[in-house]
PDB file of N, CA and C in Angstrom:
ATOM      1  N   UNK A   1     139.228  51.141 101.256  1.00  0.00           N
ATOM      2  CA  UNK A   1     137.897  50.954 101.820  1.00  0.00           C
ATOM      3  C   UNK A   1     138.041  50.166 103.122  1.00  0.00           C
ATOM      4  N   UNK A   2     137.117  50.674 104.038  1.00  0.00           N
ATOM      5  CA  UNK A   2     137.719  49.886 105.541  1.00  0.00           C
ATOM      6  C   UNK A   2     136.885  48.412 105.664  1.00  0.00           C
ATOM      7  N   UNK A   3     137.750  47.659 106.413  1.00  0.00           N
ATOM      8  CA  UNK A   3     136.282  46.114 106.390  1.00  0.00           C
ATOM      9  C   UNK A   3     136.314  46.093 108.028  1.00  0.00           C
ATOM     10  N   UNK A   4     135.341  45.397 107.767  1.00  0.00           N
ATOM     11  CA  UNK A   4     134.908  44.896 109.449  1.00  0.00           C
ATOM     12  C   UNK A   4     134.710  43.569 109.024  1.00  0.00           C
ATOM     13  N   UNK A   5     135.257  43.603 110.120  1.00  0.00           N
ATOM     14  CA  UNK A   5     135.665  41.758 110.896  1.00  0.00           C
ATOM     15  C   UNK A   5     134.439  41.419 111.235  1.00  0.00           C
ATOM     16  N   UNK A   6     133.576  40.779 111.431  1.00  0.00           N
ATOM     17  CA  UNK A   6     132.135  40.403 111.692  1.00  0.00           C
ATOM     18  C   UNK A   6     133.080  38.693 112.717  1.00  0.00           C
ATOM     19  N   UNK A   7     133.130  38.899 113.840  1.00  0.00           N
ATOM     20  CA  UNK A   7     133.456  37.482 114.901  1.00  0.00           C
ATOM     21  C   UNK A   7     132.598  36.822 114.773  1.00  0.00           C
ATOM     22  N   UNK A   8     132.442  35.186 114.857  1.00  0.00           N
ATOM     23  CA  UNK A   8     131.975  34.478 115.066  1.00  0.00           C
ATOM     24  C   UNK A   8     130.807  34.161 115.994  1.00  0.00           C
ATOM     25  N   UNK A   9     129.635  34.089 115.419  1.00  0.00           N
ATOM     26  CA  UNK A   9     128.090  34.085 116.344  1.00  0.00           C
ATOM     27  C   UNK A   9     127.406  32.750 116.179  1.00  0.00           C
ATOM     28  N   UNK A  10     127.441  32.085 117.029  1.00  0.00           N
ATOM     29  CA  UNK A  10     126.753  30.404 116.957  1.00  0.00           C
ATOM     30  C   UNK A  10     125.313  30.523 115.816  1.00  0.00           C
ATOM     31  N   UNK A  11     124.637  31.389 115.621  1.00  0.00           N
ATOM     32  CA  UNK A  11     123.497  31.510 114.963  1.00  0.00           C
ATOM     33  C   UNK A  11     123.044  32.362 113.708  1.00  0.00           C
ATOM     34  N   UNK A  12     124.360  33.209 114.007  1.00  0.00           N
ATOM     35  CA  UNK A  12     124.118  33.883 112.755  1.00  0.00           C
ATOM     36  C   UNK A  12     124.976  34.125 112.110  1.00  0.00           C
ATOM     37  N   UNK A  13     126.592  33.697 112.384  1.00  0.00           N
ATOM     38  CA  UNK A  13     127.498  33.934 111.194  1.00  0.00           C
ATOM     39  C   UNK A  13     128.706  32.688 111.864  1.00  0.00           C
ATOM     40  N   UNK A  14     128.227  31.714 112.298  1.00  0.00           N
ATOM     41  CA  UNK A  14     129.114  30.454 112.634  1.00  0.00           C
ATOM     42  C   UNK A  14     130.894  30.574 112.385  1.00  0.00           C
ATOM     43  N   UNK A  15     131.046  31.248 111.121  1.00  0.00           N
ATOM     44  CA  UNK A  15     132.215  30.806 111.023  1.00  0.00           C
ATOM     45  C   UNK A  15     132.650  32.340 111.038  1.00  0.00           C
ATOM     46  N   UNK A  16     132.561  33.600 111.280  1.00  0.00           N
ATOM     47  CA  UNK A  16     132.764  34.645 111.385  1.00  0.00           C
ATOM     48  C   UNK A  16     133.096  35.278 109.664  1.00  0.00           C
ATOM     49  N   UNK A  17     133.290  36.336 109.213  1.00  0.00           N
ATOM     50  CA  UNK A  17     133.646  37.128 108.398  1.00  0.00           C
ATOM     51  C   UNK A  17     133.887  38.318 107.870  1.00  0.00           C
ATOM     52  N   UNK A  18     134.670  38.859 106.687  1.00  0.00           N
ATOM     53  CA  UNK A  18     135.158  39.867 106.906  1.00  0.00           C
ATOM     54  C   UNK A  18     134.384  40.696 105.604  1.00  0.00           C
ATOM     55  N   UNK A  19     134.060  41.818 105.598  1.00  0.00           N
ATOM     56  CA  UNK A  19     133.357  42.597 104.530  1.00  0.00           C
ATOM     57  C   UNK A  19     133.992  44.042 104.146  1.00  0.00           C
ATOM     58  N   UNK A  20     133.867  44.340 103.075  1.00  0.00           N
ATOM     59  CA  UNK A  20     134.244  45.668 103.296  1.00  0.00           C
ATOM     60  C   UNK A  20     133.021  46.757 103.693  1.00  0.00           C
ATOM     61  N   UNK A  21     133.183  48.085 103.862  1.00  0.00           N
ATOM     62  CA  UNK A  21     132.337  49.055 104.309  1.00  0.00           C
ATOM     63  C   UNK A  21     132.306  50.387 103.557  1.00  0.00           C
ATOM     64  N   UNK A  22     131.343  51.194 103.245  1.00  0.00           N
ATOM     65  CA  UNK A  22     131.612  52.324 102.574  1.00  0.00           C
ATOM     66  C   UNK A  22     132.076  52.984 103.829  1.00  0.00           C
ATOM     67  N   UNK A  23     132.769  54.611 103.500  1.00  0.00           N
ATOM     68  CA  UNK A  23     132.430  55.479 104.818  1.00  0.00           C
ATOM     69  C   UNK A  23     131.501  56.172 105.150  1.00  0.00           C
ATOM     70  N   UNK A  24     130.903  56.122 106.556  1.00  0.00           N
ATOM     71  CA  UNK A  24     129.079  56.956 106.057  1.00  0.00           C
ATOM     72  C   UNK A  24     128.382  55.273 106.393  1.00  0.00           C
ATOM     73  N   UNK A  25     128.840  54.329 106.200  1.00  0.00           N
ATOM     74  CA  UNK A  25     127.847  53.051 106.267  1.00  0.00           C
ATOM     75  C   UNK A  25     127.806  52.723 107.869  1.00  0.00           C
ATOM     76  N   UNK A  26     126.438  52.261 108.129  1.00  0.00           N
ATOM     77  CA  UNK A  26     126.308  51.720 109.558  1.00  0.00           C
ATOM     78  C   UNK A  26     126.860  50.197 109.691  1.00  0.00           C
ATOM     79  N   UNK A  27     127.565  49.879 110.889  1.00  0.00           N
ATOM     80  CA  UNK A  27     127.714  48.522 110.653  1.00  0.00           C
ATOM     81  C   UNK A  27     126.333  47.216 110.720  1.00  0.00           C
ATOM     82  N   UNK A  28     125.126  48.205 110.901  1.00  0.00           N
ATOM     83  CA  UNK A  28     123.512  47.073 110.600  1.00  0.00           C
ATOM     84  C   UNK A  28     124.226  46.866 109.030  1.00  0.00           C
ATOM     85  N   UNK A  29     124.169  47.851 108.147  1.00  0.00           N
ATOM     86  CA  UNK A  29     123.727  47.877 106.866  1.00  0.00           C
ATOM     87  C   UNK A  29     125.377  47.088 106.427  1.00  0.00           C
ATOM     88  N   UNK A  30     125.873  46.847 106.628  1.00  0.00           N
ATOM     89  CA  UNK A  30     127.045  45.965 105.956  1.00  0.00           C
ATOM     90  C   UNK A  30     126.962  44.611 106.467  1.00  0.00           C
ATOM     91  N   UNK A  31     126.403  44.391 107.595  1.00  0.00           N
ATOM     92  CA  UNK A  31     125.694  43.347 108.143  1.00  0.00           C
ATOM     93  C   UNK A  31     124.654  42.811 107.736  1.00  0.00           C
ATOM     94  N   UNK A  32     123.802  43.544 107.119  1.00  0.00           N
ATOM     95  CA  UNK A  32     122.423  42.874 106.365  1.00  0.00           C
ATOM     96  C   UNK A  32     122.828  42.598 104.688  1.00  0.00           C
ATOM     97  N   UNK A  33     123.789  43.331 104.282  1.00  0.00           N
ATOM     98  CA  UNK A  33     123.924  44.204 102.765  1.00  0.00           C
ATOM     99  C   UNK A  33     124.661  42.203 102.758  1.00  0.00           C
ATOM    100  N   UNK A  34     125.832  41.858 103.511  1.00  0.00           N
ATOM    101  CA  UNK A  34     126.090  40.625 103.228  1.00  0.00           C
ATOM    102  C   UNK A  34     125.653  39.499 103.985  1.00  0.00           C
ATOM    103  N   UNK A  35     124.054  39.347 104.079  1.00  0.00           N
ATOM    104  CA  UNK A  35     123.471  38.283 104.961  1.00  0.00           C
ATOM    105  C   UNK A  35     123.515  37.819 106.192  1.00  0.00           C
ATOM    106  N   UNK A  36     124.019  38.806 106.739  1.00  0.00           N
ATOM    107  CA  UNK A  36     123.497  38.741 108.475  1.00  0.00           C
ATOM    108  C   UNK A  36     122.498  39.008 108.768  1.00  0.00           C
ATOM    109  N   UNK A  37     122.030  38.269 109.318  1.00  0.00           N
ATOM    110  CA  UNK A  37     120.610  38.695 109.869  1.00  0.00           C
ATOM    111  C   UNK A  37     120.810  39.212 111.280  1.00  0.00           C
ATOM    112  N   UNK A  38     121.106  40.013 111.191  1.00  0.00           N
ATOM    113  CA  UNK A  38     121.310  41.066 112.643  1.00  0.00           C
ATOM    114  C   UNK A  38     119.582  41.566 112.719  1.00  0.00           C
ATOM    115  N   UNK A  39     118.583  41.140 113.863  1.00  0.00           N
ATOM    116  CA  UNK A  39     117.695  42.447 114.459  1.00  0.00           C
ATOM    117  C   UNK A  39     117.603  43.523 114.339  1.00  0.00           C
ATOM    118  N   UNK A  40     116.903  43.645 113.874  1.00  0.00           N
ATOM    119  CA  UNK A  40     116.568  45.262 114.009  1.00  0.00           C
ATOM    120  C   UNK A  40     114.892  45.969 113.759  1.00  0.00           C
ATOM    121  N   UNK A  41     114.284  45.749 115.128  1.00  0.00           N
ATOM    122  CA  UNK A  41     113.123  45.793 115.106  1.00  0.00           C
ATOM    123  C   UNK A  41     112.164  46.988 115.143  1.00  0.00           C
ATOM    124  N   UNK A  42     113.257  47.783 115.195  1.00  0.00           N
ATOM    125  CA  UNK A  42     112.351  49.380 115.087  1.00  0.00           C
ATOM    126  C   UNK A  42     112.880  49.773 113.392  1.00  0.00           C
ATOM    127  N   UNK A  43     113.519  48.940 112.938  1.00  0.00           N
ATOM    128  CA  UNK A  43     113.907  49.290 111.690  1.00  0.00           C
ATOM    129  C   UNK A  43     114.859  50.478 111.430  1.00  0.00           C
ATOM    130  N   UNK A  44     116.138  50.444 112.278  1.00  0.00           N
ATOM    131  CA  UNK A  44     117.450  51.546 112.673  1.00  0.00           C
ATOM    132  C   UNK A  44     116.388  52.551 112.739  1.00  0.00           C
ATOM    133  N   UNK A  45     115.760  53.055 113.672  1.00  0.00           N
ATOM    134  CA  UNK A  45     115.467  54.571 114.102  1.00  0.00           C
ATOM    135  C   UNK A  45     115.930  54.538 115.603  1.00  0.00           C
ATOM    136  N   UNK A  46     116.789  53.727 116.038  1.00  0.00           N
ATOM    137  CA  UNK A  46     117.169  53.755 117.004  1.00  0.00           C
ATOM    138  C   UNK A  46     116.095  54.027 118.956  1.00  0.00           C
ATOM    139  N   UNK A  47     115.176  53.272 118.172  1.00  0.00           N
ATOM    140  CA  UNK A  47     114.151  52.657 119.176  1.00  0.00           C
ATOM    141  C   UNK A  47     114.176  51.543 119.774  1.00  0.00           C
ATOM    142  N   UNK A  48     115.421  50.753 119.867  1.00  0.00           N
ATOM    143  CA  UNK A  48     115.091  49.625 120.438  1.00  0.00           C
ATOM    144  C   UNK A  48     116.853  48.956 120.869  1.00  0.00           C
ATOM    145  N   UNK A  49     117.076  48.066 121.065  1.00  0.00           N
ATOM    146  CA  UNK A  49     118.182  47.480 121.596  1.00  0.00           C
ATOM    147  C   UNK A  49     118.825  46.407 120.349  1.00  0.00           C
ATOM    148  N   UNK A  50     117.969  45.924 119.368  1.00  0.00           N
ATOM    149  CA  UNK A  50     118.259  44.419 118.929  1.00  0.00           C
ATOM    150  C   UNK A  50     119.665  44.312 117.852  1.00  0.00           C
ATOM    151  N   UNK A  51     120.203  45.624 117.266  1.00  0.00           N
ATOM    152  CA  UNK A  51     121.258  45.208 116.994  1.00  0.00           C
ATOM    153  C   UNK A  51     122.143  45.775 117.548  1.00  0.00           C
ATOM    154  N   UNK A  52     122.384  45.371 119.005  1.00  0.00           N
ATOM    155  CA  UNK A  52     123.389  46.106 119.575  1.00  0.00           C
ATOM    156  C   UNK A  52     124.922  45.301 119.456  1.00  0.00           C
ATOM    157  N   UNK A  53     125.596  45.737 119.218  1.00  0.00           N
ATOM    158  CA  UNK A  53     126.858  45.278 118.892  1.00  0.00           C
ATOM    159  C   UNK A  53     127.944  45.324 119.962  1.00  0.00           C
ATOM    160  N   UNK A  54     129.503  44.987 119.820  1.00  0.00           N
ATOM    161  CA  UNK A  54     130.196  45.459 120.710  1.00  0.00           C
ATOM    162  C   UNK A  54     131.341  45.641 119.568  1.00  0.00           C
ATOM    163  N   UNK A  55     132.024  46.608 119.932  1.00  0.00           N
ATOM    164  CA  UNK A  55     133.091  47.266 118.752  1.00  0.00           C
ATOM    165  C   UNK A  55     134.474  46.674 119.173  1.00  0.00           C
ATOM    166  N   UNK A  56     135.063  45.600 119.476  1.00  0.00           N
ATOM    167  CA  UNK A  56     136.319  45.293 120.004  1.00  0.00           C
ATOM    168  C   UNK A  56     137.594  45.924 119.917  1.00  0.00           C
ATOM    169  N   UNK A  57     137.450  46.281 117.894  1.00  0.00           N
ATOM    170  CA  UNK A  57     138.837  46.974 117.693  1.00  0.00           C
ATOM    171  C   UNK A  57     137.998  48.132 115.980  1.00  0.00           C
ATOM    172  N   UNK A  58     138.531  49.249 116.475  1.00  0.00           N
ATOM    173  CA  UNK A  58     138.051  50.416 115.564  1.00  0.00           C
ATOM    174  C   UNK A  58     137.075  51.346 116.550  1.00  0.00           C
ATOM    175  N   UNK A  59     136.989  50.962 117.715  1.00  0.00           N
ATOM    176  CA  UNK A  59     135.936  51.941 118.396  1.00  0.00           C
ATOM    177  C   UNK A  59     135.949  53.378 117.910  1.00  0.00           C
ATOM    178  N   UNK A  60     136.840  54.122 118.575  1.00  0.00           N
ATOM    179  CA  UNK A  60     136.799  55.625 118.493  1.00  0.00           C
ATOM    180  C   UNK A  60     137.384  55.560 116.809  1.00  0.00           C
ATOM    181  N   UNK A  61     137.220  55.259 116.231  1.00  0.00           N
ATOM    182  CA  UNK A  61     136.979  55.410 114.717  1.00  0.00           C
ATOM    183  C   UNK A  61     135.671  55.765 114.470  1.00  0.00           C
ATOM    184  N   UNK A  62     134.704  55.652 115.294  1.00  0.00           N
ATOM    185  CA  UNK A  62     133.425  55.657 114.708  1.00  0.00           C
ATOM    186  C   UNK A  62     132.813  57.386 115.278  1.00  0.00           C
ATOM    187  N   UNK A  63     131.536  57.554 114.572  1.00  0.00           N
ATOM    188  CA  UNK A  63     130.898  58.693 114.718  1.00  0.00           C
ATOM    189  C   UNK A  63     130.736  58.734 116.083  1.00  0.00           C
ATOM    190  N   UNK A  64     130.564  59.681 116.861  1.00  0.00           N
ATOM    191  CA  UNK A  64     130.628  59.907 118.222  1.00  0.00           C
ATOM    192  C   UNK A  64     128.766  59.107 118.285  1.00  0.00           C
ATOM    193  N   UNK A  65     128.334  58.735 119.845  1.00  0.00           N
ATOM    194  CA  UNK A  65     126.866  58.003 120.161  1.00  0.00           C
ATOM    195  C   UNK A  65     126.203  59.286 120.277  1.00  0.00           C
ATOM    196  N   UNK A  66     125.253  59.094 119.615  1.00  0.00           N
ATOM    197  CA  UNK A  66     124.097  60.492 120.110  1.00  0.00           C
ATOM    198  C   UNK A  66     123.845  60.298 121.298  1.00  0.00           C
ATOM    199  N   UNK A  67     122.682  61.156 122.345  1.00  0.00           N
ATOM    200  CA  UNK A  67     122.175  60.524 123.504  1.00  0.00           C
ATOM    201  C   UNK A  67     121.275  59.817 123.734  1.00  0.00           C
ATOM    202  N   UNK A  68     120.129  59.645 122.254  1.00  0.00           N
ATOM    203  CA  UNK A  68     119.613  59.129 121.828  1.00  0.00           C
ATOM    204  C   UNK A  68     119.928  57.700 122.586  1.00  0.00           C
ATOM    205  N   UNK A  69     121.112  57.205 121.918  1.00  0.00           N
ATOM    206  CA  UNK A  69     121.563  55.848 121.232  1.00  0.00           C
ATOM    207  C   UNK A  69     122.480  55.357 122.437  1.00  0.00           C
ATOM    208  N   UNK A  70     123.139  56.431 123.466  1.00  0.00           N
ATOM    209  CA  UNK A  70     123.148  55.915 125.189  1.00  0.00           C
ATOM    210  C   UNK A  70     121.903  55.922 125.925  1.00  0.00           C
ATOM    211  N   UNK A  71     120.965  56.527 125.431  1.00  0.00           N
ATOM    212  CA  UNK A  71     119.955  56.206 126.033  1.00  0.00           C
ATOM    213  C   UNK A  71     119.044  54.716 126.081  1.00  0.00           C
ATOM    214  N   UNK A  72     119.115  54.318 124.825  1.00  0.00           N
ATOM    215  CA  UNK A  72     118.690  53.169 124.465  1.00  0.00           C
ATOM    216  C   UNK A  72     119.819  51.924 124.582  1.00  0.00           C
ATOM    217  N   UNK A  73     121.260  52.363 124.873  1.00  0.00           N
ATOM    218  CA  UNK A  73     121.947  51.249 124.635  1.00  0.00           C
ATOM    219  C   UNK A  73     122.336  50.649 126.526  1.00  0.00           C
ATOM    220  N   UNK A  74     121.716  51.822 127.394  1.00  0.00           N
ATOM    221  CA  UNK A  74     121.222  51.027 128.372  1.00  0.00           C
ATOM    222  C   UNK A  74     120.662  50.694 128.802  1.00  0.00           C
ATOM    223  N   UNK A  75     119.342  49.932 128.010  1.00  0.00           N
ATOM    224  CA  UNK A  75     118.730  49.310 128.041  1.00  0.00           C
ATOM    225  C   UNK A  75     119.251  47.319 127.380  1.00  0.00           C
ATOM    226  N   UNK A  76     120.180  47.243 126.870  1.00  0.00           N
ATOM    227  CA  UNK A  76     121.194  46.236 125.613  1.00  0.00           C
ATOM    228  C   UNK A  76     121.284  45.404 127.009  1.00  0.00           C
ATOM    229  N   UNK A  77     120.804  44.487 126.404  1.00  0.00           N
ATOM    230  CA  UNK A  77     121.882  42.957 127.117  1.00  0.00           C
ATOM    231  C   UNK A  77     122.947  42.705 126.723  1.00  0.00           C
ATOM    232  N   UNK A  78     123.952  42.704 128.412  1.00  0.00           N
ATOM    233  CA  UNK A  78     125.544  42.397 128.133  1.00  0.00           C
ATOM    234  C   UNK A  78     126.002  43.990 127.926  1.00  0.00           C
ATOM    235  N   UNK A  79     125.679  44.858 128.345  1.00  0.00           N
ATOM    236  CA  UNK A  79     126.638  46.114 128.023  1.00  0.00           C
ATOM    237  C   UNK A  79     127.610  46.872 127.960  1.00  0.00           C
ATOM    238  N   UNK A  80     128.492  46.676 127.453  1.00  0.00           N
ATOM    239  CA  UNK A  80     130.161  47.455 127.697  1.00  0.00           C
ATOM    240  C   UNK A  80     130.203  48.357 127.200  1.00  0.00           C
ATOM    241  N   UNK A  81     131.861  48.949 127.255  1.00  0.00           N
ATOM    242  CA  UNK A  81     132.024  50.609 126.997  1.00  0.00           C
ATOM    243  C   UNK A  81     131.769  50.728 125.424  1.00  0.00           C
ATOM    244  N   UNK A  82     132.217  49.287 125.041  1.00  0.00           N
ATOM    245  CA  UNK A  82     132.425  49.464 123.144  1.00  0.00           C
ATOM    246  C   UNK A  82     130.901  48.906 122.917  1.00  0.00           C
ATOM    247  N   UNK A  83     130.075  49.088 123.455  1.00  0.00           N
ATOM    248  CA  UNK A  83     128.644  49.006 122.515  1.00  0.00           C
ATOM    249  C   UNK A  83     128.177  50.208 122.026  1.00  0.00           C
ATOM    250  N   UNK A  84     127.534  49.901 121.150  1.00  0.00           N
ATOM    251  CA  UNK A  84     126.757  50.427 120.165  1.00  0.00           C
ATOM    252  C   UNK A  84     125.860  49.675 119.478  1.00  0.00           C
ATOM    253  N   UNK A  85     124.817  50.636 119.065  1.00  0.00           N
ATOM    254  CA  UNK A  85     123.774  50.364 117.809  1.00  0.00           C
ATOM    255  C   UNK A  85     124.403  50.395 116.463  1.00  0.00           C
ATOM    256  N   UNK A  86     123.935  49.153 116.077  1.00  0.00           N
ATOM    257  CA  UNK A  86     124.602  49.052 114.832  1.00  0.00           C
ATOM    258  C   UNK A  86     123.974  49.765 113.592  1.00  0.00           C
ATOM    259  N   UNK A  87     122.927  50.325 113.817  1.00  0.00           N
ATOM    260  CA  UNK A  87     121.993  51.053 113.182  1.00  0.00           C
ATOM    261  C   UNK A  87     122.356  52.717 113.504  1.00  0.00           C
ATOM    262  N   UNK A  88     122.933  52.873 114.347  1.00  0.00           N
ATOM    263  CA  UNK A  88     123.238  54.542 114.451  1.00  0.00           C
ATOM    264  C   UNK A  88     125.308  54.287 114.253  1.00  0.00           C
ATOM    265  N   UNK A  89     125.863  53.240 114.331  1.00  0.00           N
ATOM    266  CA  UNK A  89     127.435  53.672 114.645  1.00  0.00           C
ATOM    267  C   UNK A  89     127.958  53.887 112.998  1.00  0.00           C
ATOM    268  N   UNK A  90     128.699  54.579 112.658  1.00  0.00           N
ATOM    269  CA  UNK A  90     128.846  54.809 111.151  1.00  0.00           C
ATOM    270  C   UNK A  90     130.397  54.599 110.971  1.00  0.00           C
ATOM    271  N   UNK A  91     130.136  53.943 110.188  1.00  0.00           N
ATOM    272  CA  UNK A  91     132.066  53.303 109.925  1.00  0.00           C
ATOM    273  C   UNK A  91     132.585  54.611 109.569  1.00  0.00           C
ATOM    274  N   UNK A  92     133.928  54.871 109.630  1.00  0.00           N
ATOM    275  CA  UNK A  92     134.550  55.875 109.402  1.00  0.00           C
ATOM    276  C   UNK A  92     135.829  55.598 108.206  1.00  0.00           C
ATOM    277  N   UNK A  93     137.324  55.818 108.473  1.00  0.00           N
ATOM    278  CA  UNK A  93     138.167  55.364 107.567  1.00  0.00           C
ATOM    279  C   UNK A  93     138.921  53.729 108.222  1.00  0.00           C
ATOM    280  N   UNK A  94     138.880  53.367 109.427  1.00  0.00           N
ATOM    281  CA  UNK A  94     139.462  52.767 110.060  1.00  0.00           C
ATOM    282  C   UNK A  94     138.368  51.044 109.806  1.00  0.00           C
ATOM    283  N   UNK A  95     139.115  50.157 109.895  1.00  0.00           N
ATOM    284  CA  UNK A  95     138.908  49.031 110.059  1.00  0.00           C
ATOM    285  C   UNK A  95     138.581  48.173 111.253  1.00  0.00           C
ATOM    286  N   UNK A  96     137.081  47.935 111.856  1.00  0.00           N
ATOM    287  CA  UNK A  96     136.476  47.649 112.838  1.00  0.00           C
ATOM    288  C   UNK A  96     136.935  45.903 112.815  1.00  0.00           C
ATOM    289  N   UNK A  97     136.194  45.283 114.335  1.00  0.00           N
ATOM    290  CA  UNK A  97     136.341  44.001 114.460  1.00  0.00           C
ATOM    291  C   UNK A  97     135.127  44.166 115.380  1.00  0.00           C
ATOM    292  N   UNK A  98     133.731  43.607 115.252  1.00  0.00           N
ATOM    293  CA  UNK A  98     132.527  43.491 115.586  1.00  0.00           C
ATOM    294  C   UNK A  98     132.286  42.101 116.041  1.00  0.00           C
ATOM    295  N   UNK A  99     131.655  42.287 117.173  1.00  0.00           N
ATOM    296  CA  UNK A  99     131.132  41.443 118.097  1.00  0.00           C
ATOM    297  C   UNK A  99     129.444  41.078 118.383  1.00  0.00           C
ATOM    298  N   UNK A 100     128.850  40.507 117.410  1.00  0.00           N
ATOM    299  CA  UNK A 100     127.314  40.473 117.545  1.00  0.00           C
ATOM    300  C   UNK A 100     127.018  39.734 119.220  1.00  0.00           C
ATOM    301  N   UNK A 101     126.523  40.506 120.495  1.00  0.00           N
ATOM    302  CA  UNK A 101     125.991  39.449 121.705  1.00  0.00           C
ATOM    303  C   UNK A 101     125.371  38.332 121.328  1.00  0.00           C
ATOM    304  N   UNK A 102     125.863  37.349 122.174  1.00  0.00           N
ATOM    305  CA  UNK A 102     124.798  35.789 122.266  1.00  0.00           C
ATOM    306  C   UNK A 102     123.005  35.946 122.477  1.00  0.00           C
ATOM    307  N   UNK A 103     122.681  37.280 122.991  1.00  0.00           N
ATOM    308  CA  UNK A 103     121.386  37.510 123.140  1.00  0.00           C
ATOM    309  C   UNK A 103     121.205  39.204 123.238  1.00  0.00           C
ATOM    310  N   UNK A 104     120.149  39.540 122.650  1.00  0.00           N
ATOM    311  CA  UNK A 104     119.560  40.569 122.535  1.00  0.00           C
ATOM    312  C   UNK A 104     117.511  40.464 123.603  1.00  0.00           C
ATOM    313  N   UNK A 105     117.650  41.580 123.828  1.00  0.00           N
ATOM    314  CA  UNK A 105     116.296  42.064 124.461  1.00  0.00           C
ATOM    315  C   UNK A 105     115.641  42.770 123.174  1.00  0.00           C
ATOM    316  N   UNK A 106     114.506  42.248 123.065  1.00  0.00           N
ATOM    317  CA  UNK A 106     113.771  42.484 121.891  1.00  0.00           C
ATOM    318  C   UNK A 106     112.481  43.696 122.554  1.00  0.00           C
ATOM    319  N   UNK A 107     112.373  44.776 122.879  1.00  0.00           N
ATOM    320  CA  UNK A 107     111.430  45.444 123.714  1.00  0.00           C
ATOM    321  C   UNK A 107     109.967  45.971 122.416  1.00  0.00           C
ATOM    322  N   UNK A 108     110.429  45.336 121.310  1.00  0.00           N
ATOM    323  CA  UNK A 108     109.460  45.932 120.229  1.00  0.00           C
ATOM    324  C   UNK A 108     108.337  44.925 119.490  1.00  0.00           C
ATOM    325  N   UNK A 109     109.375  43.470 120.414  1.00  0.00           N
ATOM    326  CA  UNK A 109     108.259  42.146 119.137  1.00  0.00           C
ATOM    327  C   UNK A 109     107.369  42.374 119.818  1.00  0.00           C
ATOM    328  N   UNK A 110     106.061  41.384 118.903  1.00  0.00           N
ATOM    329  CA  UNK A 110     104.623  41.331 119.540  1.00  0.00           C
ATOM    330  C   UNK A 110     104.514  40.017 119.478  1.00  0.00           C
ATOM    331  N   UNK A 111     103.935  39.103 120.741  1.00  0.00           N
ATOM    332  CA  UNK A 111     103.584  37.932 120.465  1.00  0.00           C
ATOM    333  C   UNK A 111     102.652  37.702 121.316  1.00  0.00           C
TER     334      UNK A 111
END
């Protein structure tokens, strides 16, 4: 079973950690499944930016990006080649190392 490395985030996982993943699983849902509170404000329909991730190590392991999900991921604060939605990227057989950004653009809250 593959795990992802979940790196170290001042606010939401301080000391970093490692989980395992089904194959077929998004890295939101292994992220929420063990208490990350990763964003996700359109609720993964891939409307919005807030759990955008960066894939450091396992990238091209993952399901190819719809255009959907480049469409929306340039819109992401901080954007590199290894981002993705963590709500559309689907673990595969390979073992990721995930990078939650210091800040997300929230284009969906209401206040």
């Amino acid at each position: 079973m593959p795990k992802i490395v979940f790196l170290p985030h001042q606010e939401l996982l301080p000391e970093g950690g490692v989980f395992e993943a089904a194959a077929g699983e998004t890295i939101l849902d292994v992220a929420l499944r063990n208490g990350i509170e990763l964003e996700h404000a359109c609720e993964k329909s891939c409307a919005c930016t807030t759990c955008h991730c960066v894939v450091r190590e396992g990238f091209d392991s993952l399901t190819e990006s719809s255009e959907d999900e480049d469409d929306m991921l340039d819109k992401a604060w901080g954007l590199e080649p290894e981002s993705r939605l963590g709500c559309q990227a689907r673990v595969a057989g390979a073992d990721l190392v995930v990078e939650i950004p210091r800040y997300t653009l929230n284009h969906a809250r209401e206040h």
